[in-house]
Protein backbone atom coordinates (compact mmCIF):
# COMPACT_ATOMS: atom_id res chain seq x y z
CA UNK A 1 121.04 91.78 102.37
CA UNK A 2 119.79 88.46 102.50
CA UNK A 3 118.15 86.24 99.84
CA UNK A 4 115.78 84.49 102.41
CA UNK A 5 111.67 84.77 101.37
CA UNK A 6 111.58 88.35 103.64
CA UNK A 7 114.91 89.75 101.36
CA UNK A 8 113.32 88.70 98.09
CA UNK A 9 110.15 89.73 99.12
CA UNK A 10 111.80 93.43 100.11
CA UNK A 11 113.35 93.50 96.91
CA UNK A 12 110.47 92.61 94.78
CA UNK A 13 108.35 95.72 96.73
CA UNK A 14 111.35 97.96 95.79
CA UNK A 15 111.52 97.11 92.36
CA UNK A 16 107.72 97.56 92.14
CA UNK A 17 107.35 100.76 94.29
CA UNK A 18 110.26 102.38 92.20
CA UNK A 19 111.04 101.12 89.30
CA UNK A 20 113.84 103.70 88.41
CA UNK A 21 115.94 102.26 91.08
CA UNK A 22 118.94 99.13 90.83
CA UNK A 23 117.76 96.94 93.45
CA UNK A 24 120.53 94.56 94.26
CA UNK A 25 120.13 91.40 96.60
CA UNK A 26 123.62 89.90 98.45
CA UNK A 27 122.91 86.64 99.58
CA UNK A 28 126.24 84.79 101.44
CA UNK A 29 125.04 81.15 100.47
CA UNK A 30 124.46 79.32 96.95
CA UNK A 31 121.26 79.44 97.09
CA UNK A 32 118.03 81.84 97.47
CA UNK A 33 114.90 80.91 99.73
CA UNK A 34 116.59 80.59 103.40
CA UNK A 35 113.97 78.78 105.14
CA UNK A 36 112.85 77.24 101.95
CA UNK A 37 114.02 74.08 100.33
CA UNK A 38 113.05 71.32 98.01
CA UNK A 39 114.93 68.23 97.94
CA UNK A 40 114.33 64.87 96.30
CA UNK A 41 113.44 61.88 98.18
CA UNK A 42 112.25 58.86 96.48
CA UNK A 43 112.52 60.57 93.40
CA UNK A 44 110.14 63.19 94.13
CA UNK A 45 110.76 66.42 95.09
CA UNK A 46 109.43 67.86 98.63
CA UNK A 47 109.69 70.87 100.79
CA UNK A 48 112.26 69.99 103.24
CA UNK A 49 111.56 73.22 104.86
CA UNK A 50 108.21 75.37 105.67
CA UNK A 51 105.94 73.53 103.66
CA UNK A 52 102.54 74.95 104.48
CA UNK A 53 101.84 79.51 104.22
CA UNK A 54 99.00 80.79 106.48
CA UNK A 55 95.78 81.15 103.74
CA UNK A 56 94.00 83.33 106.53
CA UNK A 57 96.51 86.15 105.57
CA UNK A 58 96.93 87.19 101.95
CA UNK A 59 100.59 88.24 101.96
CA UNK A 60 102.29 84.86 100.79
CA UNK A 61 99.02 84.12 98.75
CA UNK A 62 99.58 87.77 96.97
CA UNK A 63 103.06 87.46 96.41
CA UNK A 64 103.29 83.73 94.60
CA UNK A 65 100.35 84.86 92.53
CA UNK A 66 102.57 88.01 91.51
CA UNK A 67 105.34 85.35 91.01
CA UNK A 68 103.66 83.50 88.70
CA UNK A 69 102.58 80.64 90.77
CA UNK A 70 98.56 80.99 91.12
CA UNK A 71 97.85 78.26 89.07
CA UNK A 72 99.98 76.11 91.82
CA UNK A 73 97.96 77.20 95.05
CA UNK A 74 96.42 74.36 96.70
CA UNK A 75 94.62 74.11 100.02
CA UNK A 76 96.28 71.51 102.46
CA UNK A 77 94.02 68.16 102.21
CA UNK A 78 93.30 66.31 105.64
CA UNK A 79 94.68 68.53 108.43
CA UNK A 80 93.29 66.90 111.34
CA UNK A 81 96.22 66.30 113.35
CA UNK A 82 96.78 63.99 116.87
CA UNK A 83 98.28 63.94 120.16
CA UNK A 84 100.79 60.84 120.85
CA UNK A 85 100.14 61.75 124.75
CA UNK A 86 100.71 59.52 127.75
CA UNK A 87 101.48 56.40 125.50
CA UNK A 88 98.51 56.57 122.92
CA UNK A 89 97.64 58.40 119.57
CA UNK A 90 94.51 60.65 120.53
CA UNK A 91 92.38 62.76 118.90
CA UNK A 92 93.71 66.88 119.02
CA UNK A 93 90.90 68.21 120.54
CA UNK A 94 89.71 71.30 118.63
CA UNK A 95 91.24 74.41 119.97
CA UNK A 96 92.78 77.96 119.46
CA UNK A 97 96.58 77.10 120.14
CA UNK A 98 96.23 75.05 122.39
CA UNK A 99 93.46 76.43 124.26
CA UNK A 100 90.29 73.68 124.25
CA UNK A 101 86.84 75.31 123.23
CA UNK A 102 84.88 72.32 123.99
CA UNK A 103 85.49 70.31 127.47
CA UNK A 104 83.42 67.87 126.72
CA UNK A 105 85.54 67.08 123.43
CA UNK A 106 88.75 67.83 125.35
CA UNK A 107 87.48 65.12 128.06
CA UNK A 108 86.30 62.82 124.99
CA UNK A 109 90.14 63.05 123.70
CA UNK A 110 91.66 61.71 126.98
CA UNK A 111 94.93 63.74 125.90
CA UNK A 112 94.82 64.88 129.39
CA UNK A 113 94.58 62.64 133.00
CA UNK A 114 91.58 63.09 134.63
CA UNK A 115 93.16 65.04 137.80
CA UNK A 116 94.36 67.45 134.55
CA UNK A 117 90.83 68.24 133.08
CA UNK A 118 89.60 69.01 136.93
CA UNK A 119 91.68 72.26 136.68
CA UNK A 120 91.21 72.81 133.31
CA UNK A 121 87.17 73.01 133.88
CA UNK A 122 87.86 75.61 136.81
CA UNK A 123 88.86 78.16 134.21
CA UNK A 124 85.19 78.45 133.93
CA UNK A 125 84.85 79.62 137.70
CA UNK A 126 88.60 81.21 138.24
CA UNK A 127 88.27 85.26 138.80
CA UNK A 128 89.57 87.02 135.14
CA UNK A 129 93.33 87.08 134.47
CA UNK A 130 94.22 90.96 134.13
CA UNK A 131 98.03 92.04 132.85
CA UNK A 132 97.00 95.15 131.39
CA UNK A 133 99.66 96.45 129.38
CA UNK A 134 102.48 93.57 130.54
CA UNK A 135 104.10 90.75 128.74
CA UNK A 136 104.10 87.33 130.40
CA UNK A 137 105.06 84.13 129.04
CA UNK A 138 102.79 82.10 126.73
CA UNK A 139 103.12 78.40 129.90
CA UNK A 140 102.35 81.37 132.68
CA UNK A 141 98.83 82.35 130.63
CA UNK A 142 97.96 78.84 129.78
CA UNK A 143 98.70 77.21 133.47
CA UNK A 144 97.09 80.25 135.48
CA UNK A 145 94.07 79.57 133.77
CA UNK A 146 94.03 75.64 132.37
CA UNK A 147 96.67 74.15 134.38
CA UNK A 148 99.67 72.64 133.82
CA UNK A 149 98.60 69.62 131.88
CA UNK A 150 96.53 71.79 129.49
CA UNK A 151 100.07 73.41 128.77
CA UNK A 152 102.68 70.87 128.90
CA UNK A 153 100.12 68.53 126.42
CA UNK A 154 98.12 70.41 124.26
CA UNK A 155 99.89 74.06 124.03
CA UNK A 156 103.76 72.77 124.27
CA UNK A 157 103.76 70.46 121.14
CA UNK A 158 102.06 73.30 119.42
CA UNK A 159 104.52 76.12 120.13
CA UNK A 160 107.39 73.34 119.82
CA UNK A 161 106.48 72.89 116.45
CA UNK A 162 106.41 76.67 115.42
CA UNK A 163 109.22 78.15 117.53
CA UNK A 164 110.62 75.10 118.90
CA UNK A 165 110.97 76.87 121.95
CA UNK A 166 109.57 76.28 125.64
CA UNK A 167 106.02 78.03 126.21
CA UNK A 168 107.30 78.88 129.86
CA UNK A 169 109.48 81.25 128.01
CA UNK A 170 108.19 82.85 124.59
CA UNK A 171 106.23 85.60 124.74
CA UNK A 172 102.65 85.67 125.09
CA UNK A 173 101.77 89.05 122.95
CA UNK A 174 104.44 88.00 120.75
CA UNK A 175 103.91 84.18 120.28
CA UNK A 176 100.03 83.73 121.37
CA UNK A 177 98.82 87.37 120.73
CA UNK A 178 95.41 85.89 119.61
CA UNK A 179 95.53 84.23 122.66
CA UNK A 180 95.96 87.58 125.03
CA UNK A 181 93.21 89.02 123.12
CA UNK A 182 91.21 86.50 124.77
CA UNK A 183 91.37 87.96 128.33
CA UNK A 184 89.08 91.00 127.27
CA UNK A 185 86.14 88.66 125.89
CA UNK A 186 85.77 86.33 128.66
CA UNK A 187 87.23 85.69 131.90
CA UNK A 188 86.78 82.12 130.74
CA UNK A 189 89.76 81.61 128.21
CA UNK A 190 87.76 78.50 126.56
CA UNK A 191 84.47 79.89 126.27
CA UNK A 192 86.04 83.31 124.35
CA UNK A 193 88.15 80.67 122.61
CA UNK A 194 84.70 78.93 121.47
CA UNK A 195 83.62 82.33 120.52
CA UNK A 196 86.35 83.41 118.26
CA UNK A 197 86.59 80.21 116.57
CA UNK A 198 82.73 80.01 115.16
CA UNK A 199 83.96 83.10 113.05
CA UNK A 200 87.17 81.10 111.47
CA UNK A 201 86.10 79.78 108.09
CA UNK A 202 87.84 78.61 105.42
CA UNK A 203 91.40 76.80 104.98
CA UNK A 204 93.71 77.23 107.08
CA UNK A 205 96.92 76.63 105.54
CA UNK A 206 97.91 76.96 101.49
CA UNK A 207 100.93 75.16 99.59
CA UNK A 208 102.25 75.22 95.79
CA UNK A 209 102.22 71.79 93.95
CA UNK A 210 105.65 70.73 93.54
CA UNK A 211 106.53 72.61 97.08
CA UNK A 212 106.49 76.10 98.69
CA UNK A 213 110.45 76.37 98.36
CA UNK A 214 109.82 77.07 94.73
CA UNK A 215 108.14 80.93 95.57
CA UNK A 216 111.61 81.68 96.29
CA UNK A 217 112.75 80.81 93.17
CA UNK A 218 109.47 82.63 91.44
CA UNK A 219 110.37 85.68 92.92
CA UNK A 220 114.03 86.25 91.88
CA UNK A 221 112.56 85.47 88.95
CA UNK A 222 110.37 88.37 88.42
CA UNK A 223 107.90 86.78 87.74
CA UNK A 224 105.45 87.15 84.36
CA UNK A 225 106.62 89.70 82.16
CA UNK A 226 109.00 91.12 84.60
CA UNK A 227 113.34 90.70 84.15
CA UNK A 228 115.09 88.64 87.22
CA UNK A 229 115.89 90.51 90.20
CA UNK A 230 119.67 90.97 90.76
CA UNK A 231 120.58 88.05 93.19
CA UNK A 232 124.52 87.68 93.99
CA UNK A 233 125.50 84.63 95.46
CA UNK A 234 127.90 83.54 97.09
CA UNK A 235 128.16 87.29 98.22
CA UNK A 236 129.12 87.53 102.46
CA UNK A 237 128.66 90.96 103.50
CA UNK A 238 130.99 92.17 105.89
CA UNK A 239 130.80 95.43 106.95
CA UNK A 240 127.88 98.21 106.62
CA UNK A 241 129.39 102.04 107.08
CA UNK A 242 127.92 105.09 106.32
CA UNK A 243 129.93 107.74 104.27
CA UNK A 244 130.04 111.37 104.89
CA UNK A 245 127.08 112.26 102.30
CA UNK A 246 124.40 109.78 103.91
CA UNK A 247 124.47 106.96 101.24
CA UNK A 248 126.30 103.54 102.24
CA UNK A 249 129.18 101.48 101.71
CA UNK A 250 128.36 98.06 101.89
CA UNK A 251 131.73 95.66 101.86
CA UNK A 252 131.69 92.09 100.23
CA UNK A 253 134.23 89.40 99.64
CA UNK A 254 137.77 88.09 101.72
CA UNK A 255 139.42 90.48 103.87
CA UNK A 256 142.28 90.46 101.71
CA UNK A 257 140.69 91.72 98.64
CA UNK A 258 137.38 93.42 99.93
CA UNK A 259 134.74 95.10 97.74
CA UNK A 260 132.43 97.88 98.12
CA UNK A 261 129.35 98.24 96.65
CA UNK A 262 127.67 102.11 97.41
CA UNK A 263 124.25 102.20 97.84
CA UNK A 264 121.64 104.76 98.43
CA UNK A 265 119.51 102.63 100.92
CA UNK A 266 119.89 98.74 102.62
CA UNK A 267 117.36 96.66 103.60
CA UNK A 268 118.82 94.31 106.21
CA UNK A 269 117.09 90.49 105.98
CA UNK A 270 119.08 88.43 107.82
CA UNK A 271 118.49 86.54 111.23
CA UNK A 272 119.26 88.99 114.16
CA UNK A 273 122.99 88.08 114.79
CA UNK A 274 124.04 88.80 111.63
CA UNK A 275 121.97 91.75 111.58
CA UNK A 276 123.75 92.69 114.81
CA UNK A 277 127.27 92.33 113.76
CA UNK A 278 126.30 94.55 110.51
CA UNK A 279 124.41 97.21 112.58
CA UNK A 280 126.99 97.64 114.99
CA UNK A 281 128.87 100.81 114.43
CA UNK A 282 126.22 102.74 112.81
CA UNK A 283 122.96 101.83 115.19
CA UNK A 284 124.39 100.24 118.37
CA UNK A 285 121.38 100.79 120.00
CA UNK A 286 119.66 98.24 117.49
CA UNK A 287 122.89 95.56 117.08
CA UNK A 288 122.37 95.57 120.82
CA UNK A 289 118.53 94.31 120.97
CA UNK A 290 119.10 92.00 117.94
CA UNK A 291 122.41 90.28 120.12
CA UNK A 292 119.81 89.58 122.45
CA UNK A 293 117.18 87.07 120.10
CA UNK A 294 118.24 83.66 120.91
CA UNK A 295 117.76 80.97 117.98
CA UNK A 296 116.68 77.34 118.52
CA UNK A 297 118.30 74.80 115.89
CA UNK A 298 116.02 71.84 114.44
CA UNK A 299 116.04 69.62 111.21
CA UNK A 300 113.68 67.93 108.96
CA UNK A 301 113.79 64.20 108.22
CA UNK A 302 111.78 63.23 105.76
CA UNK A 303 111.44 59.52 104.55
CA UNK A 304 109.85 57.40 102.02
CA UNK A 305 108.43 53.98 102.22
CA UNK A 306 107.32 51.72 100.28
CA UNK A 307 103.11 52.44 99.52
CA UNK A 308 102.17 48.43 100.57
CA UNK A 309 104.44 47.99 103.92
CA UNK A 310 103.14 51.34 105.16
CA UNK A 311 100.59 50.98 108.02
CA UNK A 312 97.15 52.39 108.14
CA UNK A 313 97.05 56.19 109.59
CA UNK A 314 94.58 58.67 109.97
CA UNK A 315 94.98 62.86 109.48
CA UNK A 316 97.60 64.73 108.57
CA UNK A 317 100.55 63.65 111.07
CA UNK A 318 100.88 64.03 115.22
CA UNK A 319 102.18 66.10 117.48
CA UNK A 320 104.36 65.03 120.79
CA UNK A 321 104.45 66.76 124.20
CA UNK A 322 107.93 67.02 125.08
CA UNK A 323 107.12 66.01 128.94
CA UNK A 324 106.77 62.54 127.45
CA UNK A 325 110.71 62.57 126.43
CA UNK A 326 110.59 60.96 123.01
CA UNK A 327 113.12 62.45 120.68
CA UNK A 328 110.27 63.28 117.34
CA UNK A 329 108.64 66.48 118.84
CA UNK A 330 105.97 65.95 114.99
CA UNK A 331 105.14 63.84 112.49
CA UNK A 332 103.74 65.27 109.25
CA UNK A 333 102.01 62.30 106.75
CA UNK A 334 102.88 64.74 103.53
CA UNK A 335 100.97 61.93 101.22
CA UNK A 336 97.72 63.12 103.41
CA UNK A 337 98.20 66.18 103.98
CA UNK A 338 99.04 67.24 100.47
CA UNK A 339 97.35 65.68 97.82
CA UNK A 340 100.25 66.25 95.09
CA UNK A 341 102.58 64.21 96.96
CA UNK A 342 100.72 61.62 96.62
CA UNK A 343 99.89 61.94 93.15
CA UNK A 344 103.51 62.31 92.49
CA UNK A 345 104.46 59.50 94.22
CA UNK A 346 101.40 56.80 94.35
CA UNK A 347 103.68 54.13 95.34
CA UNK A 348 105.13 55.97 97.96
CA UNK A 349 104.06 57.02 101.49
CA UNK A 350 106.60 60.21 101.89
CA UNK A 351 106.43 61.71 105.49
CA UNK A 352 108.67 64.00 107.58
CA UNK A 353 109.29 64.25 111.50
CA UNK A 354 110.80 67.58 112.83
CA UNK A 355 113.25 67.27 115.96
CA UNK A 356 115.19 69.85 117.90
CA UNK A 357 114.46 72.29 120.55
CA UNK A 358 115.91 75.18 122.12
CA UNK A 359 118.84 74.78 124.28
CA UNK A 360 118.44 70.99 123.33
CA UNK A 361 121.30 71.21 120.46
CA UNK A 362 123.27 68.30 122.11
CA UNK A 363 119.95 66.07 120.42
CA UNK A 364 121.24 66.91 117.10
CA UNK A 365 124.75 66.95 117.41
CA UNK A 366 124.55 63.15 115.76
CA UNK A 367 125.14 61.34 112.42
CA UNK A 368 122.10 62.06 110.15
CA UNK A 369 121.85 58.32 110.04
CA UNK A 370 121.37 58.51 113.89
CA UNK A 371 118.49 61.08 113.54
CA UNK A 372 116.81 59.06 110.93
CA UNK A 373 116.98 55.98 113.52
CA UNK A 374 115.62 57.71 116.20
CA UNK A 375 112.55 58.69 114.11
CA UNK A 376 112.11 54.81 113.08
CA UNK A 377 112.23 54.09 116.92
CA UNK A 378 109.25 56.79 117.67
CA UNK A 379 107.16 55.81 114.70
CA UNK A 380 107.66 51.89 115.74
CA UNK A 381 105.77 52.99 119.26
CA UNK A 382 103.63 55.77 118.02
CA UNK A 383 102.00 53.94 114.51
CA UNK A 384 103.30 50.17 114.92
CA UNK A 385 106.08 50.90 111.76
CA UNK A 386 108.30 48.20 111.52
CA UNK A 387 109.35 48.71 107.81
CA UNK A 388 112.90 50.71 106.99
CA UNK A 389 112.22 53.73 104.43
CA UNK A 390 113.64 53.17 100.46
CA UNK A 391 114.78 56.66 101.09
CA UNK A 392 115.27 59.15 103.22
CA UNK A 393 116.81 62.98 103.64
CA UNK A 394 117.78 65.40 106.82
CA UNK A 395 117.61 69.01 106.49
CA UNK A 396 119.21 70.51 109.29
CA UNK A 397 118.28 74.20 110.37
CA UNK A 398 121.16 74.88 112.87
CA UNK A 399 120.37 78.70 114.31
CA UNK A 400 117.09 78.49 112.25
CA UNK A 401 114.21 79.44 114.49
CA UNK A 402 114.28 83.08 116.50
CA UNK A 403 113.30 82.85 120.56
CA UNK A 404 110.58 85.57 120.93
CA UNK A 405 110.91 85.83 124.69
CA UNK A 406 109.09 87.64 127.41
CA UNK A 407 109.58 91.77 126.46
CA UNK A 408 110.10 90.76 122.77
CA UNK A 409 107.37 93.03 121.07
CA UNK A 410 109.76 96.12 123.26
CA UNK A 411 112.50 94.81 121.41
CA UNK A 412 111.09 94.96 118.45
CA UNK A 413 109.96 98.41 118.76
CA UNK A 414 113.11 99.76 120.35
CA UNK A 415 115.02 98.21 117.29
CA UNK A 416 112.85 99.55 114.58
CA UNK A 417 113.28 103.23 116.30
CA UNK A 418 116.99 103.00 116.52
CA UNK A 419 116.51 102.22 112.56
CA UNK A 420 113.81 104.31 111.57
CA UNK A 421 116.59 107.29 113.27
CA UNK A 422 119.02 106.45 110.37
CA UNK A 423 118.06 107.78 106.74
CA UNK A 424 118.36 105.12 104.25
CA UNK A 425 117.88 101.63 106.75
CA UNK A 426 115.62 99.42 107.35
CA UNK A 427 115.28 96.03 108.64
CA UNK A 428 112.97 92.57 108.12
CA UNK A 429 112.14 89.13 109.03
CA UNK A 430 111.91 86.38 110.95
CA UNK A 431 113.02 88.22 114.23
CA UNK A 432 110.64 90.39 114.66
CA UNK A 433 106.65 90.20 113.46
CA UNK A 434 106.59 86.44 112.98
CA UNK A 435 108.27 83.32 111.46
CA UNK A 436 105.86 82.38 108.61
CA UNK A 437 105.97 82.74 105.39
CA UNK A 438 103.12 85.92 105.66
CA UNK A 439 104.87 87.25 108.20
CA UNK A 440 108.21 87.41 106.80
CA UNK A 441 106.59 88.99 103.93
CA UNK A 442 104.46 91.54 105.68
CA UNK A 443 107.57 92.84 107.89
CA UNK A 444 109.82 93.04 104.35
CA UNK A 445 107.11 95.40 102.77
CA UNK A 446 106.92 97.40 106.42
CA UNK A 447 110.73 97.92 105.48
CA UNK A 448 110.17 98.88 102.64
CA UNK A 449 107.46 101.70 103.40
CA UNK A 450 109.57 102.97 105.64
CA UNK A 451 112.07 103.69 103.33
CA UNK A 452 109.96 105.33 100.08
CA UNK A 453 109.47 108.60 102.11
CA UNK A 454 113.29 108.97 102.55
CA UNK A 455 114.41 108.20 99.07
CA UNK A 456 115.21 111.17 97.12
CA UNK A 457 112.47 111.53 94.16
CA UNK A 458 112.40 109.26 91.29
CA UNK A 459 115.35 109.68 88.67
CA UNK A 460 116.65 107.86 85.94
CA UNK A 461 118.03 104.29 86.25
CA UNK A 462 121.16 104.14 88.24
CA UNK A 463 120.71 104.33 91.92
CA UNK A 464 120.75 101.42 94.40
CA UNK A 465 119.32 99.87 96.79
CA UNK A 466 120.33 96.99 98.82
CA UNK A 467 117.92 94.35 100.17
């Protein structure tokens, strides 16, 4: 259930893995992709969702190849991003997130005061951090060792953007786990974070020309050569029961004219409340962790001005410690950071700003007209714009982002063995390995390799499963 890039993605490995099984996907909105959109703004069409995959890990790079799209992969252009920190755009200092690897460079940036980069130098001298086997929270990590300045400016716009969340409550092993792996290389977190950054080569992050919210479509494609998965919109399901000979009864439509559709496995991949309210009567155990996953909300804006009014910029956009209190928490420059926006639109400077954190709903609970304002007034201070856009859109993700709080890697597991103790279930996405594009892909096919040892053996066409 669930046409998001982690249901498609589980549907796809299905139809692959066994080919003699009806693979169905129920999707509740008119649309596939979930986190992935294209929309046009100033007649050119942009991601007004994720807009970037992870090209250190080869799951999203694997699967739009498979979809057809290789010919579309493109590394991101200028990537070099800055810090609009105590009134002035600096230089991001280069780091693993968030954590400096160069003081001198850090001290060079002047993101932080100079009372700030004091305690962040004493990680150096400070006696090794030990949790052993614990889970702490990302700001705990970053201000025992750096201080608070190194975490409220350099590691807090950098989660915000990701999670949109607070650093002094995601989890470290869930959020920073590269991070934690620090602690056994060095008891200085910079130095091990200089270490394991000299072996980091090649791009970072990968898009598709014309946007990533076209792999979505790709894959309920098929693909080359391959039929159209089976994608029903429009489709709310509404209850998930087991019958008396192990296969399932999964219940679509109104209440007052319900239908069932039997299958012989599900795949559930949808955010964790859902996934809670379906899960309820036949793993409790598991609706109960997932009712516990808090979501932030955030939108997109994304606006277009006019190429000649635009001012001069350098990299790929800014990020924004929340301490300061401005209302953009990013600013992406799309016409630098992508060099097919700019070809598609030369006479255009098309950028976005993200807004929206968790437990900060109230912020978006405004006109999109007001939320496209409030970006103007940021970008007047942070760039000197003084030019209105030609055109603009807001994608709003209300509910969009899972909270991977302190414990959340138990949860995880907890929920997965509730699962894994009912034949024919599985679940993936967002909620629980990670909320990028790779990730979501990499927990789907975990799903799904769970479930090929419980199947009964191959047979002719005519069974289902349920993604």
């Amino acid at each position: 259930m669930g046409a998001g890039i982690a249901g498609l993605a589980a549907a796809s490995a299905l139809r692959r893995e066994r080919p003699d099984v009806d693979v169905v996907v129920l999707e509740s909105s008119g649309e596939v992709g979930g986190k992935l959109r294209l929309a046009e703004v100033g007649g050119v069409t942009v991601d007004v969702g994720a807009e970037a995959m992870l090209a250190r890990r080869p799951e999203a790079i694997d699967l739009a190849t498979a979809a057809g799209l290789g010919d579309k992969l493109v590394d991101a252009g200028t990537t070099s991003a800055a810090v609009w920190s105590r009134g002035a755009m600096r230089s991001m200092p280069r780091s693993l997130l968030g954590v400096p690897v160069d003081a001198r460079a850090l001290a060079d940036s002047g993101v932080l005061s100079r009372r700030g980069l004091t305690r962040a130098t004493m990680d150096a001298v400070l006696p090794p951090t030990e949790i052993g086997d614990s889970d702490v929270s990302v700001g705990w990590l970053i201000e025992e060792r750096l201080g608070r300045e190194v975490l409220d400016r350099l590691v807090e716009p950098l989660l915000g953007g990701v999670y949109a969340g607070h650093a002094r409550e995601l989890s470290a092993r869930a959020a920073a786990p590269q991070v934690v792996a620090l602690l056994d290389k060095d008891r200085s977190l910079m130095k091990a974070a200089a270490a394991a950054t000299t072996t980091s080569t090649g791009p970072v992050f990968a898009g598709l020309v014309g946007g990533v919210g076209q792999l979505a479509t790709a894959v309920a494609q098929g693909g080359p050569g391959a039929a159209p998965l089976d994608v029903r919109l429009h489709t709310t399901v509404r209850e998930l029961a087991r019958t008396v000979d192990g296969r399932w009864q999964v219940v679509t439509g109104p209440a007052v004219q319900p239908q069932t559709l039997e299958a012989e496995a599900v795949v559930v991949a949808t955010p964790a409340g859902p996934a809670s309210r379906l899960l309820r009567s036949s793993v409790p155990d598991a609706a109960s962790e997932l009712s516990r996953i808090e979501y932030a909300s955030m939108a997109v804006v994304t606006l277009a001005f006019a190429a000649e009014t635009f001012p001069e910029v350098n990299g790929s956009g800014f990020l924004v410690p929340p301490v300061d209190g401005r209302r953009v928490k990013a600013a992406t420059y799309s016409f630098q950071k992508w060099d097919w926006v700019r070809q598609a639109a030369p006479g255009l400077r098309i950028m976005r700003t993200s807004v929206g954190r968790h437990r900060e709903e109230q912020d978006l609970q405004v006109p999109d007209e007001e939320l496209v304002e409030r970006s103007l007034v940021d970008l007047a201070d942070a760039i000197g714009l003084a030019v209105r856009p030609v055109d603009w859109h807001v994608q709003r993700w209300g509910g969009g982002l899972p909270q991977y709080a302190v414990g959340h890697l138990d949860r995880v597991r907890r929920t997965r063995g509730a699962v894994a103790a009912v034949p024919g279930l599985a679940v993936c996405g967002a909620a629980y390995d990670g909320l990028g594009i790779p990730a979501c892909i990499a927990s789907a096919e975990t799903a799904v390799r769970g479930l090929l040892d419980r199947l009964p053996p191959p047979v002719e066409a005519g069974r289902t499963m349920s993604p």
